[in-house]
PDB file of N, CA and C in Angstrom:
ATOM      1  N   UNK A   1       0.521  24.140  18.419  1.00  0.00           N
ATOM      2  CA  UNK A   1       0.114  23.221  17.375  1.00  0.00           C
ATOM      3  C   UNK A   1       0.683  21.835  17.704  1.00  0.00           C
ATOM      4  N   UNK A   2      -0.170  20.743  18.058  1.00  0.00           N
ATOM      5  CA  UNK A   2       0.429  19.517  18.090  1.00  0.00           C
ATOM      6  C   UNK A   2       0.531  18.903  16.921  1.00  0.00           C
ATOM      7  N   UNK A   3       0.871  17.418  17.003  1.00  0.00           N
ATOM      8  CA  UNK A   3       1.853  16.732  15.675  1.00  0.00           C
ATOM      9  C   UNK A   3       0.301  16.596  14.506  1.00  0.00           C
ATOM     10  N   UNK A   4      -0.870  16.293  15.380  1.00  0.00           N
ATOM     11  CA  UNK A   4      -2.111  15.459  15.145  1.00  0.00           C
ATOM     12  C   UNK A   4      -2.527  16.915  13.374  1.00  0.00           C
ATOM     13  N   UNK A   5      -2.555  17.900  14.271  1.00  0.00           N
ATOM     14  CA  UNK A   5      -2.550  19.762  13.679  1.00  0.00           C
ATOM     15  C   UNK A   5      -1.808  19.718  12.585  1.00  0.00           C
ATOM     16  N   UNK A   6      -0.520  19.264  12.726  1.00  0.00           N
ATOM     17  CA  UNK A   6       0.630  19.437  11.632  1.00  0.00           C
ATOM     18  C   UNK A   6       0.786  18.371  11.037  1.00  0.00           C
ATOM     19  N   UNK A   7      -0.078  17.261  10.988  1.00  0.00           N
ATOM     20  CA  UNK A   7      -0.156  15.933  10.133  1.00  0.00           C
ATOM     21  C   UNK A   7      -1.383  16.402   8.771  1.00  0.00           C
ATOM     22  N   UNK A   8      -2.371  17.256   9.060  1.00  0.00           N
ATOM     23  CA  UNK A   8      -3.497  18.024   8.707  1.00  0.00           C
ATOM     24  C   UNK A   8      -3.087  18.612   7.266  1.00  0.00           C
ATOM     25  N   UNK A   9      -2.657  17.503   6.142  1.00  0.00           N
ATOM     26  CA  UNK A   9      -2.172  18.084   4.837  1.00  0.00           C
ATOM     27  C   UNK A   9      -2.566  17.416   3.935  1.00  0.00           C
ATOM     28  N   UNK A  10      -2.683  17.758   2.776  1.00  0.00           N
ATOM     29  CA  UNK A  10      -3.151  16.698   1.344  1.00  0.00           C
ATOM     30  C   UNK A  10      -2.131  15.947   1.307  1.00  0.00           C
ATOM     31  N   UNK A  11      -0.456  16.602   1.482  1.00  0.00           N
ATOM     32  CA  UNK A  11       0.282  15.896   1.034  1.00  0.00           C
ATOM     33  C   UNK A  11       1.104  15.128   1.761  1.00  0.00           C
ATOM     34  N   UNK A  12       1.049  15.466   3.194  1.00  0.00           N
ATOM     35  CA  UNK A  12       1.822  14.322   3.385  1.00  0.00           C
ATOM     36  C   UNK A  12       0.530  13.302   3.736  1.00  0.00           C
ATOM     37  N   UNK A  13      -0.485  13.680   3.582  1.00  0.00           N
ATOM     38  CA  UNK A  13      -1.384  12.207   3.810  1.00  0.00           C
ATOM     39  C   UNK A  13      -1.136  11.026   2.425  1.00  0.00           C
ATOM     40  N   UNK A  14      -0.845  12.210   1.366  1.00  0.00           N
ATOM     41  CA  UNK A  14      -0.767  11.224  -0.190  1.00  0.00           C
ATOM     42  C   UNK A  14       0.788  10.594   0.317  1.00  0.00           C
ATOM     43  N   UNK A  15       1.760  10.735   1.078  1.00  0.00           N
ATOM     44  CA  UNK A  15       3.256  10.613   0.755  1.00  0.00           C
ATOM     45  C   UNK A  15       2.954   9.363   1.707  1.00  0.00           C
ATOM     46  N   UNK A  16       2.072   9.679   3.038  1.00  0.00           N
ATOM     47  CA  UNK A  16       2.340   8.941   3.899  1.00  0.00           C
ATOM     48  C   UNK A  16       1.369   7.481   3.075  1.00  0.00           C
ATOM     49  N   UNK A  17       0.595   7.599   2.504  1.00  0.00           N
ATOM     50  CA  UNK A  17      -0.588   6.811   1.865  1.00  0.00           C
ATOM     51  C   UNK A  17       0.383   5.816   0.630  1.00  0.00           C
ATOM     52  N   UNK A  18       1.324   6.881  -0.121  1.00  0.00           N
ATOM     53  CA  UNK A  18       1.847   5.812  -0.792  1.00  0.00           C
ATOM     54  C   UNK A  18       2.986   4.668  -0.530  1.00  0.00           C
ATOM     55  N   UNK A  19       3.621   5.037   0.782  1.00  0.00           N
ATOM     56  CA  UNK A  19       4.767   4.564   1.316  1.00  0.00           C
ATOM     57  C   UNK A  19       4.362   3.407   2.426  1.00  0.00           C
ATOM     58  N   UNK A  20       3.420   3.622   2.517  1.00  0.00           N
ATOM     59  CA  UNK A  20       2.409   3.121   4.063  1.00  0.00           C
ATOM     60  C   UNK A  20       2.851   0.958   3.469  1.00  0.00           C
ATOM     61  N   UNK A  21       2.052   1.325   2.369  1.00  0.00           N
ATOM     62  CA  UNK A  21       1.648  -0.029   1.605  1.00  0.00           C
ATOM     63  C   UNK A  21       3.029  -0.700   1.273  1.00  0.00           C
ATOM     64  N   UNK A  22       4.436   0.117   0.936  1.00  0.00           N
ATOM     65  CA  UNK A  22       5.283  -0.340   0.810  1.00  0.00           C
ATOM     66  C   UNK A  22       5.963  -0.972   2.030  1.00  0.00           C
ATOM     67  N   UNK A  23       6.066  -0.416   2.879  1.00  0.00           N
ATOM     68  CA  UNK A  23       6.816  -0.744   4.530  1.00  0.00           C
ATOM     69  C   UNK A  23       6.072  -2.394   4.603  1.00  0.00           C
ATOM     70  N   UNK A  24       4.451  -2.221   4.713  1.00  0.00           N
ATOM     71  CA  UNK A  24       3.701  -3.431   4.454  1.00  0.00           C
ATOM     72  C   UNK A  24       4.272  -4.460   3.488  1.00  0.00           C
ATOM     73  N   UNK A  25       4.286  -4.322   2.299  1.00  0.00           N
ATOM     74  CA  UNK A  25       5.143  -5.332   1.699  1.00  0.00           C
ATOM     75  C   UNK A  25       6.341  -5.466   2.008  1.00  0.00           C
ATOM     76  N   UNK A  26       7.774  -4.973   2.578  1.00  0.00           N
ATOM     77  CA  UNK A  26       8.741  -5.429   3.032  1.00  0.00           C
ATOM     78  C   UNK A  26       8.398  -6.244   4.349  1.00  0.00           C
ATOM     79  N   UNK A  27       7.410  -5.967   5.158  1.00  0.00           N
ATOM     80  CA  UNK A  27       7.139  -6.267   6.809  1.00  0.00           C
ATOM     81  C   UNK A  27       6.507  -7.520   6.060  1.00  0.00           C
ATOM     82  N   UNK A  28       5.950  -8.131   4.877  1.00  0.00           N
ATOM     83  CA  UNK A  28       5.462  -8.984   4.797  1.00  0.00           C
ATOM     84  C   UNK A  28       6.564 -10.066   3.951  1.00  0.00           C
ATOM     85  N   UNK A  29       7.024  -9.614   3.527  1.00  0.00           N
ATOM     86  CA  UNK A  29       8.342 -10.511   2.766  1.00  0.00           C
ATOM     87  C   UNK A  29       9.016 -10.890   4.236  1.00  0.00           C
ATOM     88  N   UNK A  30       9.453 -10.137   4.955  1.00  0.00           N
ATOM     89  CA  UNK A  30      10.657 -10.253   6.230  1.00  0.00           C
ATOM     90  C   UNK A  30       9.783 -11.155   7.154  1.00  0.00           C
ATOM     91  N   UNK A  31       8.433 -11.160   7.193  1.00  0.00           N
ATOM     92  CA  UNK A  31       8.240 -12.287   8.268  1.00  0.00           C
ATOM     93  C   UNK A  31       7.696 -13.604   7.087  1.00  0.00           C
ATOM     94  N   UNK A  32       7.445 -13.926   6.321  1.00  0.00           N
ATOM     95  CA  UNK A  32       6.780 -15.001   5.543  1.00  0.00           C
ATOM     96  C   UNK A  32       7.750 -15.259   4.787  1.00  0.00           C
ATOM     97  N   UNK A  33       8.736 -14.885   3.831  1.00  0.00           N
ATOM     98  CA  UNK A  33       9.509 -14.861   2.831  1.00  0.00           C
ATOM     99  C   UNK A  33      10.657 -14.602   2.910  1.00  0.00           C
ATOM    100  N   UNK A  34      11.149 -14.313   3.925  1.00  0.00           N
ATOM    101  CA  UNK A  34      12.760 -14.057   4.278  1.00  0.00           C
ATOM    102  C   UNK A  34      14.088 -14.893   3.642  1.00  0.00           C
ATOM    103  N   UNK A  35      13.741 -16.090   3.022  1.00  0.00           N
ATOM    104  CA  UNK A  35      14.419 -17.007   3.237  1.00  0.00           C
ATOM    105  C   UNK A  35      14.476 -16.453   1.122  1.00  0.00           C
ATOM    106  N   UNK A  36      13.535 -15.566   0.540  1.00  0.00           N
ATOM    107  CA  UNK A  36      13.728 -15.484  -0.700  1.00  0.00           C
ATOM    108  C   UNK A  36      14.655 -14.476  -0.609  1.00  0.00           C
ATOM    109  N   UNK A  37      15.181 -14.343  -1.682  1.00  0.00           N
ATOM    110  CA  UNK A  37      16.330 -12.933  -2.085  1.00  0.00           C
ATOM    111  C   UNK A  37      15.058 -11.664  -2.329  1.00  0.00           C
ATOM    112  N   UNK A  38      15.359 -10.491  -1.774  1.00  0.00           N
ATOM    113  CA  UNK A  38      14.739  -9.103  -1.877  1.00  0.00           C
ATOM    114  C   UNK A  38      15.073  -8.480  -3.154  1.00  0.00           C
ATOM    115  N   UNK A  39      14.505  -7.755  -3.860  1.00  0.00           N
ATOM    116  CA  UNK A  39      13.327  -8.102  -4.303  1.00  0.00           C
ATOM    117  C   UNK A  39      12.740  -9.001  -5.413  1.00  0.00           C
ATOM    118  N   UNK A  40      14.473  -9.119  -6.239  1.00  0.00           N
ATOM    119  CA  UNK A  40      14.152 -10.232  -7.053  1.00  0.00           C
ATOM    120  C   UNK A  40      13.744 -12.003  -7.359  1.00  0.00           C
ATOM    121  N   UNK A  41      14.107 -12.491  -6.463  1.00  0.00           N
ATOM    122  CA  UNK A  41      13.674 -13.712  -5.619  1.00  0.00           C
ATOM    123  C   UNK A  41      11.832 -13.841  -5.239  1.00  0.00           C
ATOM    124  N   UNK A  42      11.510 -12.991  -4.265  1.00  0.00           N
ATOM    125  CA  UNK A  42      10.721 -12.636  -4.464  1.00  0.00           C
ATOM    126  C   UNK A  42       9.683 -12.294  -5.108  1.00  0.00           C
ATOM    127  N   UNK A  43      10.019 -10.969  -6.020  1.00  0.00           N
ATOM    128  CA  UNK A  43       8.676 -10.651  -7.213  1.00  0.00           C
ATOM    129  C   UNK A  43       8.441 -11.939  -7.876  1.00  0.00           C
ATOM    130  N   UNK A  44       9.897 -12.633  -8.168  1.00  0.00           N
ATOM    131  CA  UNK A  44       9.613 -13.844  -9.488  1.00  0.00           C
ATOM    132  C   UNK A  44       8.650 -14.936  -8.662  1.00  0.00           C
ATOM    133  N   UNK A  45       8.520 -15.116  -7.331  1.00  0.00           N
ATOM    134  CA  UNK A  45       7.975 -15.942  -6.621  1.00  0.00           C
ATOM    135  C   UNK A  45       6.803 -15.417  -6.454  1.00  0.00           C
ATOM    136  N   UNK A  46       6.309 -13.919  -6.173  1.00  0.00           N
ATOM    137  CA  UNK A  46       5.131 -13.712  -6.860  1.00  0.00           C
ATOM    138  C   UNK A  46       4.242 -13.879  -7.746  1.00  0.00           C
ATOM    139  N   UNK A  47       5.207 -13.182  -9.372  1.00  0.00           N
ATOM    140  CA  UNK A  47       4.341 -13.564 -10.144  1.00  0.00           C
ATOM    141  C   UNK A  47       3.955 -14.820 -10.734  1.00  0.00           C
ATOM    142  N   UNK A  48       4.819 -15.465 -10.264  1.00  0.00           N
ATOM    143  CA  UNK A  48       5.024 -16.993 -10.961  1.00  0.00           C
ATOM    144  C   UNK A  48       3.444 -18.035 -10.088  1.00  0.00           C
ATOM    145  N   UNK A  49       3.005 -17.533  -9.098  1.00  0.00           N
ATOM    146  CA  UNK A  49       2.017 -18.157  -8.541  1.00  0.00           C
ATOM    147  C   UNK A  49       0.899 -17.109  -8.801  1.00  0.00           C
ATOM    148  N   UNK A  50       0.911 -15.901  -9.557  1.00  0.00           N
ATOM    149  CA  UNK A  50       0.078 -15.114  -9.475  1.00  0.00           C
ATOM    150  C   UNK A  50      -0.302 -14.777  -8.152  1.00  0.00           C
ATOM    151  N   UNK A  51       0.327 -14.032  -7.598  1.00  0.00           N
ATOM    152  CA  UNK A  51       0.257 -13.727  -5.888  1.00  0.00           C
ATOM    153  C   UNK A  51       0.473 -12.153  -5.754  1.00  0.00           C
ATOM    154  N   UNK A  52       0.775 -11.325  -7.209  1.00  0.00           N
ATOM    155  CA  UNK A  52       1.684 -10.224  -6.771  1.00  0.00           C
ATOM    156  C   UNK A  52       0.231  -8.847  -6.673  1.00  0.00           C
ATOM    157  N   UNK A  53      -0.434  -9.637  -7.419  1.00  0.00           N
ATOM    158  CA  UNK A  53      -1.834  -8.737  -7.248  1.00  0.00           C
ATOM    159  C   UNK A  53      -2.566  -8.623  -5.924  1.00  0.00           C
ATOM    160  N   UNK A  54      -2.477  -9.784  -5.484  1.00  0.00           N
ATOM    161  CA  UNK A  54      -3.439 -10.828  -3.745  1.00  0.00           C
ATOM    162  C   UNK A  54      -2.318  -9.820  -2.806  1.00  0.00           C
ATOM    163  N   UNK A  55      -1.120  -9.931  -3.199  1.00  0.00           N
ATOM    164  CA  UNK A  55      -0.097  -8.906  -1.970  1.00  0.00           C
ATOM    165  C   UNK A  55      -0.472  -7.759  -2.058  1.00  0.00           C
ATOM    166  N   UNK A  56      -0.120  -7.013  -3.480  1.00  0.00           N
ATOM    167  CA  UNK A  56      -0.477  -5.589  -3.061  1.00  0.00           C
ATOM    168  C   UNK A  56      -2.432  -4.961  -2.877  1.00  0.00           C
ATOM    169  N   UNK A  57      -3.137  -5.930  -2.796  1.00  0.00           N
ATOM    170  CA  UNK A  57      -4.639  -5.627  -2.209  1.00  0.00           C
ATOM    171  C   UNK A  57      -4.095  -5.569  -0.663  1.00  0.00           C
ATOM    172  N   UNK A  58      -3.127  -6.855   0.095  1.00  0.00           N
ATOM    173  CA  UNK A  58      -3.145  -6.789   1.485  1.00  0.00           C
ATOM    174  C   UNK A  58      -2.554  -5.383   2.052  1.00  0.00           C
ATOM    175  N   UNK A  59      -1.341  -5.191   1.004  1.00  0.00           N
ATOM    176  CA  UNK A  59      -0.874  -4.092   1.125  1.00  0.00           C
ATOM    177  C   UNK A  59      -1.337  -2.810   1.642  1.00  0.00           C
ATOM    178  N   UNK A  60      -2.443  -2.796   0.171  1.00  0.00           N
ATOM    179  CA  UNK A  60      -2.870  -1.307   0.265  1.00  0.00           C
ATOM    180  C   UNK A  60      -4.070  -1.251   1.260  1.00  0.00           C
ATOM    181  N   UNK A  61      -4.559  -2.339   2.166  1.00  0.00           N
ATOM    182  CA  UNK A  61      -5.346  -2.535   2.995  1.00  0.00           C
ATOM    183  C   UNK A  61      -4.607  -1.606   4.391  1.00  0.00           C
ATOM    184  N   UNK A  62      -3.785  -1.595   4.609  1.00  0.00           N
ATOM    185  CA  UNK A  62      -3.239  -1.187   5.610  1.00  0.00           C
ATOM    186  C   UNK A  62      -3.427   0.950   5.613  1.00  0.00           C
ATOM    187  N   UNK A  63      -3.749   1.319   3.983  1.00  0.00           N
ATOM    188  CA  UNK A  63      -4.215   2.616   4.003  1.00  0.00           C
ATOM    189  C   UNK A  63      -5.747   2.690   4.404  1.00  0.00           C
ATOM    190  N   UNK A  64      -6.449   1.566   4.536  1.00  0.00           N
ATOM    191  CA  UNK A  64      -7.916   2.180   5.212  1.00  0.00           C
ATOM    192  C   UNK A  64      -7.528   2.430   6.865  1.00  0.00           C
ATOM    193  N   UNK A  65      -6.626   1.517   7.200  1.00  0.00           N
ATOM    194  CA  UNK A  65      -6.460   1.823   8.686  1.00  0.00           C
ATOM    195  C   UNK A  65      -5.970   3.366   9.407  1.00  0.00           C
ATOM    196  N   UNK A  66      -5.402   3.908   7.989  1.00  0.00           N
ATOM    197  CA  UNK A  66      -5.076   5.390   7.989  1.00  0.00           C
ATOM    198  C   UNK A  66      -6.289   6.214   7.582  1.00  0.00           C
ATOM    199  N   UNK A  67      -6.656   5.823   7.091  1.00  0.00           N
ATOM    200  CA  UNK A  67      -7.866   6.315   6.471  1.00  0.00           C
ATOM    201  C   UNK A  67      -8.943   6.550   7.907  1.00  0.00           C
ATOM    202  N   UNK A  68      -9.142   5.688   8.633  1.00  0.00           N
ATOM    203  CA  UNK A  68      -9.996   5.463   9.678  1.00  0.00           C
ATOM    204  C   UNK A  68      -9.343   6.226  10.589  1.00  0.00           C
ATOM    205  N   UNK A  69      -7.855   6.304  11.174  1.00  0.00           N
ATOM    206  CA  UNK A  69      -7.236   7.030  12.048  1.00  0.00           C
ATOM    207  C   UNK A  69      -7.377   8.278  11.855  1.00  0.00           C
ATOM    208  N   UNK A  70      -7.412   8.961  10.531  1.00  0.00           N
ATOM    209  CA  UNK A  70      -7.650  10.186   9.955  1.00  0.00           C
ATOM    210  C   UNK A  70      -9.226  10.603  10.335  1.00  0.00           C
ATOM    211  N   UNK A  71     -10.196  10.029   9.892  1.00  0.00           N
ATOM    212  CA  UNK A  71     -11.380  10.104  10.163  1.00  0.00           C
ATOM    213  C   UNK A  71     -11.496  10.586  11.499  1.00  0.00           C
ATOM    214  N   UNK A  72     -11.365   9.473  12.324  1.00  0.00           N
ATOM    215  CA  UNK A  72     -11.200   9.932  13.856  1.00  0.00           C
ATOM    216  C   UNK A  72     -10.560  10.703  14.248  1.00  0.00           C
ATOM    217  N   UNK A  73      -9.777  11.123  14.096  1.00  0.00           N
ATOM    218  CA  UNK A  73      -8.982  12.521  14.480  1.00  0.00           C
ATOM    219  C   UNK A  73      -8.946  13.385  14.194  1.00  0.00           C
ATOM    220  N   UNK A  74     -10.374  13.737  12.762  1.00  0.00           N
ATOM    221  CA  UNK A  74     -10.887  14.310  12.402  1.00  0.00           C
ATOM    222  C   UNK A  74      -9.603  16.006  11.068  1.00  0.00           C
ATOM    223  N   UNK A  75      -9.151  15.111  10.641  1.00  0.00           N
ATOM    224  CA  UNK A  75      -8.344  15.784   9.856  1.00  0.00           C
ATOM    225  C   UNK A  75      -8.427  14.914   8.181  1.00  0.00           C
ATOM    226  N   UNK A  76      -8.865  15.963   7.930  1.00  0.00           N
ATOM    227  CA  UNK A  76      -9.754  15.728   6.616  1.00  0.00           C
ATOM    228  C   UNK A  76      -8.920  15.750   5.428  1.00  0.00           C
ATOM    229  N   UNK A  77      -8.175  16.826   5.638  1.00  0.00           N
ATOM    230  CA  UNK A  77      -6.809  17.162   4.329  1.00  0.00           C
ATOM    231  C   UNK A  77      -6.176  16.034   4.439  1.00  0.00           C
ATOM    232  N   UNK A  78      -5.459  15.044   5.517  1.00  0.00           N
ATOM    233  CA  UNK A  78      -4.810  14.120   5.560  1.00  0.00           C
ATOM    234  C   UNK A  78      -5.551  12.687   4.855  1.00  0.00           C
ATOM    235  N   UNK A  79      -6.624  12.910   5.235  1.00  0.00           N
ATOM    236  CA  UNK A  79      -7.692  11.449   4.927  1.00  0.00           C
ATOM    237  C   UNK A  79      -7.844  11.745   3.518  1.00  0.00           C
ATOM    238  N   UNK A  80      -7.919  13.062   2.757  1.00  0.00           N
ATOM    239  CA  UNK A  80      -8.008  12.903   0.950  1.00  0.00           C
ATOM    240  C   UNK A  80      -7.094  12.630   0.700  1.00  0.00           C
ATOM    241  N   UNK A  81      -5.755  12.613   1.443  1.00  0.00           N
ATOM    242  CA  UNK A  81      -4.544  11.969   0.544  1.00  0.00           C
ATOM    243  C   UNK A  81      -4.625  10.639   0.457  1.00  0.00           C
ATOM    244  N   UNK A  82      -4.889  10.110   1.562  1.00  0.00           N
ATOM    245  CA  UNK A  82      -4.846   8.617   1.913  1.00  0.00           C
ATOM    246  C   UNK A  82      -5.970   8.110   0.816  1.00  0.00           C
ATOM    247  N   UNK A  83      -6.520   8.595   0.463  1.00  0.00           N
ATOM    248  CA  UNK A  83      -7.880   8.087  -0.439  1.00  0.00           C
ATOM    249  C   UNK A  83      -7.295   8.373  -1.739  1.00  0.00           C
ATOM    250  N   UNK A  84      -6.691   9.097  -1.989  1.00  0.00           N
ATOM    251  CA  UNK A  84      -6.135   9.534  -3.508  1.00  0.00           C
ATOM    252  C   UNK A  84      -4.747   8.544  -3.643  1.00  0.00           C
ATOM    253  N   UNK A  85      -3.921   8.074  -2.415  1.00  0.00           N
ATOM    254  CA  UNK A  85      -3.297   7.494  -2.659  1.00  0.00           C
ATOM    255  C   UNK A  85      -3.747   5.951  -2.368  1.00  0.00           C
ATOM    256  N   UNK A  86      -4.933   5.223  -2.506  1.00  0.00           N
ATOM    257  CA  UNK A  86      -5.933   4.772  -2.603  1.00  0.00           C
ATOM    258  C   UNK A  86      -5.899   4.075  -3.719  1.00  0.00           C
ATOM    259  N   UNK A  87      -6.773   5.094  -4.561  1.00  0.00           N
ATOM    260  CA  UNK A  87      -6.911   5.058  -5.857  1.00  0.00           C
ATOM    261  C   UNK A  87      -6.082   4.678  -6.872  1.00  0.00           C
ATOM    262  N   UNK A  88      -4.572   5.202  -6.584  1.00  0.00           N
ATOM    263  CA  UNK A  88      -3.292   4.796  -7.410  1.00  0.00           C
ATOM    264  C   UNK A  88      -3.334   3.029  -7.210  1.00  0.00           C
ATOM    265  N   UNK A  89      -2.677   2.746  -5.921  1.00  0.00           N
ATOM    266  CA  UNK A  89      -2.794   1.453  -5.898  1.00  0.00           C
ATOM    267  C   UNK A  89      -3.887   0.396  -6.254  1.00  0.00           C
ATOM    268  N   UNK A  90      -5.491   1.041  -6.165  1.00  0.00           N
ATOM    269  CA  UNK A  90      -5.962   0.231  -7.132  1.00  0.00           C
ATOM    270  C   UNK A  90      -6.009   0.194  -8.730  1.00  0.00           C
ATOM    271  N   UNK A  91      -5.354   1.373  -8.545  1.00  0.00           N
ATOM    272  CA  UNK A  91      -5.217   1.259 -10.717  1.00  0.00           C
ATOM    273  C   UNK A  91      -4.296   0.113 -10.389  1.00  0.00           C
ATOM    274  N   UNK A  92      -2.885  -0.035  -9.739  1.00  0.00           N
ATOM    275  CA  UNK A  92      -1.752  -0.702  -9.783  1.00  0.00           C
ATOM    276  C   UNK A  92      -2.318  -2.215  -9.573  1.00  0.00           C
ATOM    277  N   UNK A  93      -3.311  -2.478  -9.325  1.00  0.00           N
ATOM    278  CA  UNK A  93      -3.716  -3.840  -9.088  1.00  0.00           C
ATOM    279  C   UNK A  93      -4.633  -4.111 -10.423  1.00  0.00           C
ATOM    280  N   UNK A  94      -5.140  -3.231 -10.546  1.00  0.00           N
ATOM    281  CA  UNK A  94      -5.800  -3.543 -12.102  1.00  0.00           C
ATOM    282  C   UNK A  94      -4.836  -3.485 -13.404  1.00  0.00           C
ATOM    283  N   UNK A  95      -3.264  -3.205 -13.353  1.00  0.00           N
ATOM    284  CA  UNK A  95      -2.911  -3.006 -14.106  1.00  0.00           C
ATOM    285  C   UNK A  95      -1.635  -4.745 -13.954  1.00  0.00           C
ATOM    286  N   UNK A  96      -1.493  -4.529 -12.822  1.00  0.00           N
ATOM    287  CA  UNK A  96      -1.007  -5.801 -12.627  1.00  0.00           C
ATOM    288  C   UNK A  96      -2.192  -7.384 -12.727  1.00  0.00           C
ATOM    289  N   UNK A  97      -3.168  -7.390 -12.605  1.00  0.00           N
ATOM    290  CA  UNK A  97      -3.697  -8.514 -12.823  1.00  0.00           C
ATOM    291  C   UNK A  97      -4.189  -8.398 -14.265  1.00  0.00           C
ATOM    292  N   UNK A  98      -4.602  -7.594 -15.160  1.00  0.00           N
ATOM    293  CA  UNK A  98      -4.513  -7.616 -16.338  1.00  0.00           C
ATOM    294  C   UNK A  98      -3.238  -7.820 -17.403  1.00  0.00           C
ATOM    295  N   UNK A  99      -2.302  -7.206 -16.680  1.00  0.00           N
ATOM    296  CA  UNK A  99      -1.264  -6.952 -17.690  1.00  0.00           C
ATOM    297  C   UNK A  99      -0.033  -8.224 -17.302  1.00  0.00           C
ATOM    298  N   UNK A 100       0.002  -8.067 -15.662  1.00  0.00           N
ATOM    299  CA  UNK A 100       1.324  -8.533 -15.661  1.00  0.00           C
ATOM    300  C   UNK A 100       1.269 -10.260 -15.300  1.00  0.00           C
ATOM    301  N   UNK A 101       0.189 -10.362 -14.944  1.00  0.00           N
ATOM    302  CA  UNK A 101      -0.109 -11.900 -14.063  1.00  0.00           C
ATOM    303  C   UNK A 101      -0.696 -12.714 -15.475  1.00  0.00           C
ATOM    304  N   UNK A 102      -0.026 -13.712 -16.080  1.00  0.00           N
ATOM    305  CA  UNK A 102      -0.229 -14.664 -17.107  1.00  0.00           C
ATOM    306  C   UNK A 102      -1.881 -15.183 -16.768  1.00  0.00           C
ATOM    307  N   UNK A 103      -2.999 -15.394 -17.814  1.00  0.00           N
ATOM    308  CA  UNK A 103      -4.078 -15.773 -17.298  1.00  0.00           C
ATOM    309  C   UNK A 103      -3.963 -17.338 -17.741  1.00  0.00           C
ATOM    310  N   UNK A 104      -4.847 -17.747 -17.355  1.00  0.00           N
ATOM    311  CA  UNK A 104      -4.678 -19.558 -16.568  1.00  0.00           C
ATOM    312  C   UNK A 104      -5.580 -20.092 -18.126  1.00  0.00           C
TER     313      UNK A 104
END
């Protein structure tokens, strides 16, 4: 059984799907934003320009690229996680541009 075989799960595709987007937002603070304090510096510099919604879309962009790797490698259990953990982050963007981002 190689790793590709034993990646072949609902759940660690959902674990790897929800964590994926996070690494992305630190990798994106550490090269653009470094110079803010983690994470509080930051978020407030988010929401304060309304930016925190625009980040986590770039974010969760980085799960279609899993999504597509899955596809191609043809492991299907892994690719419904990535899609279910998908779905969360776009509630989280609909819940943040409604709720949390002040409207203009």
């Amino acid at each position: 059984m190689n790793w590709i075989e034993r990646l072949d799960n609902f759940w660690k595709g959902l674990l790897i799907g929800m964590t994926f987007p996070i690494l992305i937002f630190f990798l994106y603070w550490l090269f653009f934003h470094s110079y803010l304090s983690f994470p509080r510096g930051f978020y407030r510099y988010l929401i304060g320009g309304q930016l925190l919604s625009s980040v986590i879309k770039i974010c969760g962009m980085g799960n279609i690229l899993l999504f597509y790797f899955g596809l191609n490698k043809k492991i299907d259990k892994f690719s419904k996680g990535i899609i279910v953990s998908l779905l969360f982050y776009v509630a989280l963007v609909a819940y943040v541009t409604y709720y949390m981002e002040p409207a203009n």
